[in-house]
C-alpha atoms as a PDB file:
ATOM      1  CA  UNK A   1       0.000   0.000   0.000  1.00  0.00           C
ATOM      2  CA  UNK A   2       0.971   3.385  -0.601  1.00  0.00           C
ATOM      3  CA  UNK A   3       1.766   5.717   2.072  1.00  0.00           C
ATOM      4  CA  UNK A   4       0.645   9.500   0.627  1.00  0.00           C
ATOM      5  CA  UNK A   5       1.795  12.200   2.800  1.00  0.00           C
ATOM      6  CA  UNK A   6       0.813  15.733   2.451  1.00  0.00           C
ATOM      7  CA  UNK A   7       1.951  18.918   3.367  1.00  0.00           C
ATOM      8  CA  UNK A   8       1.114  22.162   3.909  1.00  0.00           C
ATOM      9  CA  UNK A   9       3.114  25.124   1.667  1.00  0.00           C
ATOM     10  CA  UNK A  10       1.949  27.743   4.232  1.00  0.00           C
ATOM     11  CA  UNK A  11       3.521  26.088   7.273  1.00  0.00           C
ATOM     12  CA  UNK A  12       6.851  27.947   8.612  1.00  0.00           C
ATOM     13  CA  UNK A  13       8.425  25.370   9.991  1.00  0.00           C
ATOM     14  CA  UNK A  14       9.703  22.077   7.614  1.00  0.00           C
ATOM     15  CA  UNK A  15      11.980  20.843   9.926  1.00  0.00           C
ATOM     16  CA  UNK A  16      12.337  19.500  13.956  1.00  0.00           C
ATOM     17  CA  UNK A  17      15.172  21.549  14.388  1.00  0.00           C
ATOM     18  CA  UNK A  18      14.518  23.015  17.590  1.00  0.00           C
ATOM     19  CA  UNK A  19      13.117  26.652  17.312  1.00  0.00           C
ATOM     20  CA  UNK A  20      14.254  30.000  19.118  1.00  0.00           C
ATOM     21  CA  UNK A  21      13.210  33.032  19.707  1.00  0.00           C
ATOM     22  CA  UNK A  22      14.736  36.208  21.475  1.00  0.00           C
ATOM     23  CA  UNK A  23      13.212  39.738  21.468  1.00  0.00           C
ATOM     24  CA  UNK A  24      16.069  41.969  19.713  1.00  0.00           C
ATOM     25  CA  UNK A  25      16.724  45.721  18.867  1.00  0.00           C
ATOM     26  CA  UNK A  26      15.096  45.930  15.575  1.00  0.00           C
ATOM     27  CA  UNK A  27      17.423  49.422  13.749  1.00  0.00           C
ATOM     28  CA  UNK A  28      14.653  52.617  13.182  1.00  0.00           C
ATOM     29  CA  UNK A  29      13.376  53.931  10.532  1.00  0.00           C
ATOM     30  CA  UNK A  30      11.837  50.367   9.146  1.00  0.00           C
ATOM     31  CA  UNK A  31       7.912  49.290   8.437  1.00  0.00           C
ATOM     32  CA  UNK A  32       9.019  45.315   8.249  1.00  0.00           C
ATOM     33  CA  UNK A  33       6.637  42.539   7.599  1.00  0.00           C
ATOM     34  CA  UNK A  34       6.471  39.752   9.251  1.00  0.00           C
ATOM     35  CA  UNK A  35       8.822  36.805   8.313  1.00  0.00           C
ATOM     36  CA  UNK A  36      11.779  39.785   7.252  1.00  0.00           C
ATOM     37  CA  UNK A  37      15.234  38.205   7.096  1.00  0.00           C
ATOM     38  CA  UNK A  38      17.562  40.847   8.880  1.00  0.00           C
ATOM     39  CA  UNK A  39      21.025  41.102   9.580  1.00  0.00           C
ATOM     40  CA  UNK A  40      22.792  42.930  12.429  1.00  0.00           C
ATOM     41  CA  UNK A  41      24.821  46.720  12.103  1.00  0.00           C
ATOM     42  CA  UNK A  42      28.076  46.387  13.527  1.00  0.00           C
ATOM     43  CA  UNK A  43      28.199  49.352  14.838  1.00  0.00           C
ATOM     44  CA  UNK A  44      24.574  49.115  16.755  1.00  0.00           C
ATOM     45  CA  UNK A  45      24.107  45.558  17.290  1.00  0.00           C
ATOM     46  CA  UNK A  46      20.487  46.139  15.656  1.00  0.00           C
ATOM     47  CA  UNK A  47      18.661  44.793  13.161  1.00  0.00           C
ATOM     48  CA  UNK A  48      17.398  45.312  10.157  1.00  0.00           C
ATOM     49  CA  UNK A  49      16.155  43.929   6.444  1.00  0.00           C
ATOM     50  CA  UNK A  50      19.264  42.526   5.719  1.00  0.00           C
ATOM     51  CA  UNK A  51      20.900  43.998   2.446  1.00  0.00           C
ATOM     52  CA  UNK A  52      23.491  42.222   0.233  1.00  0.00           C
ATOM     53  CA  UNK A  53      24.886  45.086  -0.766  1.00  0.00           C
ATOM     54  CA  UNK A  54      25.220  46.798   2.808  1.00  0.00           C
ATOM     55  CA  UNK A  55      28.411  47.498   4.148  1.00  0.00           C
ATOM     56  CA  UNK A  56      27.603  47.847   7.678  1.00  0.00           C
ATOM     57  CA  UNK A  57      27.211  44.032   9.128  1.00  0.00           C
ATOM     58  CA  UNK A  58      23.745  43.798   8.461  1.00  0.00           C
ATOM     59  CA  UNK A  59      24.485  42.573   4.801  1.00  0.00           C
ATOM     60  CA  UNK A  60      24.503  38.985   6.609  1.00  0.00           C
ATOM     61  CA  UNK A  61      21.179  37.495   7.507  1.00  0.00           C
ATOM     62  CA  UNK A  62      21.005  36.515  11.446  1.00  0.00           C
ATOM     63  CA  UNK A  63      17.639  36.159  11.905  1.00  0.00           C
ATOM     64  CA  UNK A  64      14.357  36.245  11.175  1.00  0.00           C
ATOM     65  CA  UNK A  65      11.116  38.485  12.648  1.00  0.00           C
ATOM     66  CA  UNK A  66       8.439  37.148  13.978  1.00  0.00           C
ATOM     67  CA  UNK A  67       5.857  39.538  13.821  1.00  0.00           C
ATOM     68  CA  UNK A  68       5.227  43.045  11.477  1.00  0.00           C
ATOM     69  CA  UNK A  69       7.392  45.415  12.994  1.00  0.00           C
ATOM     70  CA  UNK A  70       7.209  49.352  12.507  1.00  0.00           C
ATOM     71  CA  UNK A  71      10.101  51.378  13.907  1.00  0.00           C
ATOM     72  CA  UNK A  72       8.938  54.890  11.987  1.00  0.00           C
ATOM     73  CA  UNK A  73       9.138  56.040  15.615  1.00  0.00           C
ATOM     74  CA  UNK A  74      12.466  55.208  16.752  1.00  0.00           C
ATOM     75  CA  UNK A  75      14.380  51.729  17.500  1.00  0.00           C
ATOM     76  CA  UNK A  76      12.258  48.869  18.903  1.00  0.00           C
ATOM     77  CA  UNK A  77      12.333  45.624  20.943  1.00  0.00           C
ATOM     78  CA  UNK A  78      10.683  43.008  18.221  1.00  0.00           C
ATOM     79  CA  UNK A  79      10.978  38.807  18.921  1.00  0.00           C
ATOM     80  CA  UNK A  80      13.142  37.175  16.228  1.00  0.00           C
ATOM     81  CA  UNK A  81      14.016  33.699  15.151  1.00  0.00           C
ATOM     82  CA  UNK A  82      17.898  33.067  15.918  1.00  0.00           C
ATOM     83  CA  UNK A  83      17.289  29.136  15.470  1.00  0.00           C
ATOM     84  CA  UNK A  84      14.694  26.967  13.521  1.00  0.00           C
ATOM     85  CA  UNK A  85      14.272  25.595  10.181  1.00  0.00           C
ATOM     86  CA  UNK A  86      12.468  27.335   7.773  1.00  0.00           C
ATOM     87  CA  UNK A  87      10.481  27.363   4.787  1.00  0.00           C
ATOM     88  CA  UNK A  88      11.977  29.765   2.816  1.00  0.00           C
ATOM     89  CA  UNK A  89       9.051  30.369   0.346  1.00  0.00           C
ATOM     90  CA  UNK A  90       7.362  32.344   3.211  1.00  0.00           C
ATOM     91  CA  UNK A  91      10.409  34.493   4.126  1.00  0.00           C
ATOM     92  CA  UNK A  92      10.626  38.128   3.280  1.00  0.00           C
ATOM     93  CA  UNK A  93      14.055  38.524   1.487  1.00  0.00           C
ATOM     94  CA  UNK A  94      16.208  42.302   1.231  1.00  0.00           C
ATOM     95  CA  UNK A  95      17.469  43.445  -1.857  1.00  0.00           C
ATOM     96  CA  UNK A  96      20.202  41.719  -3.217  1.00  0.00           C
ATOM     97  CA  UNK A  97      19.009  38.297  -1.472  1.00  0.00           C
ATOM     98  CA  UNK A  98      16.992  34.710  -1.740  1.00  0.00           C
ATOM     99  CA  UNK A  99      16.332  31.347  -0.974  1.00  0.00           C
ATOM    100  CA  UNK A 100      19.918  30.459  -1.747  1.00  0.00           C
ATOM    101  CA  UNK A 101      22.179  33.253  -0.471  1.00  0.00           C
ATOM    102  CA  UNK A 102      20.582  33.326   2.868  1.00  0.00           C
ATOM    103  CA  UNK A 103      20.762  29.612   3.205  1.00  0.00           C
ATOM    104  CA  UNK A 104      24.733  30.319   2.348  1.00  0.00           C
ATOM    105  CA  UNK A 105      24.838  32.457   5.160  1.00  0.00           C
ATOM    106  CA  UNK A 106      23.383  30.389   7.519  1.00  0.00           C
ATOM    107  CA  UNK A 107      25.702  27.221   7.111  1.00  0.00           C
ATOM    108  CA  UNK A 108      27.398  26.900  10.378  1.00  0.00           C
ATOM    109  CA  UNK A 109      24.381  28.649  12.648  1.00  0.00           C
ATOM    110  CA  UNK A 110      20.992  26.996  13.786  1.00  0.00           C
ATOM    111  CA  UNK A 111      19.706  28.436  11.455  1.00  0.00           C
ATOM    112  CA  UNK A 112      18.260  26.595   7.855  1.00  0.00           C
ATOM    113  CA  UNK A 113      16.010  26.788   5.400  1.00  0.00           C
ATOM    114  CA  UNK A 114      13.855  23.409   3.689  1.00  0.00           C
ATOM    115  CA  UNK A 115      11.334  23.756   1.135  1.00  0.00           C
ATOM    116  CA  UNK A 116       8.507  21.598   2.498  1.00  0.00           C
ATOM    117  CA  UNK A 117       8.729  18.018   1.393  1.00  0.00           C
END
């Protein structure tokens, strides 16, 4: 007999990786949707929509928000992602990036993206 799985595309998670989240300075001056891959400013230690062609850390991705995020206003605590595995076809990518170059940048963290089987 044959065993048919199915899957959801809209689920987040496609892996048992364990899953963590920390609230983080998110950088101002940002409206950020939910799902936003960010990277961190070297000088600040914030975050924001990560950038490929930054020059000021946050060109890396480190994380990933959790929830919509407007910092108009001024810098703000937000909850990120710093471990899981992800589907990336629900992530919100920064100029310059996608499925693959984030997933470069997070070899060596707890950090991974999986298309859902």
């Amino acid at each position: 007999m044959l065993d048919v799985q199915t899957y959801d595309p809209n689920e987040l998670f496609t892996g048992s990786f364990p899953r963590h989240t920390q609230p983080m300075t998110i950088a101002a001056g940002q409206t950020l949707a939910a799902l936003s891959v960010l990277g961190r400013e070297t000088d600040t230690g914030a975050l924001k929509l990560s950038d490929a062609g930054a020059a000021d850390g946050s060109e890396t991705p480190v994380a990933i928000l959790l929830a919509a995020t407007d910092t108009t206003g001024g810098a703000a605590q937000a909850p990120v992602y710093l471990a899981g595995c992800f589907n990336p076809e629900l992530l919100v990518f920064g100029p310059g990036h996608d499925a693959a170059t984030v997933k470069a940048a997070f070899l060596g963290t707890p950090m991974f993206l999986r298309a859902p089987l």
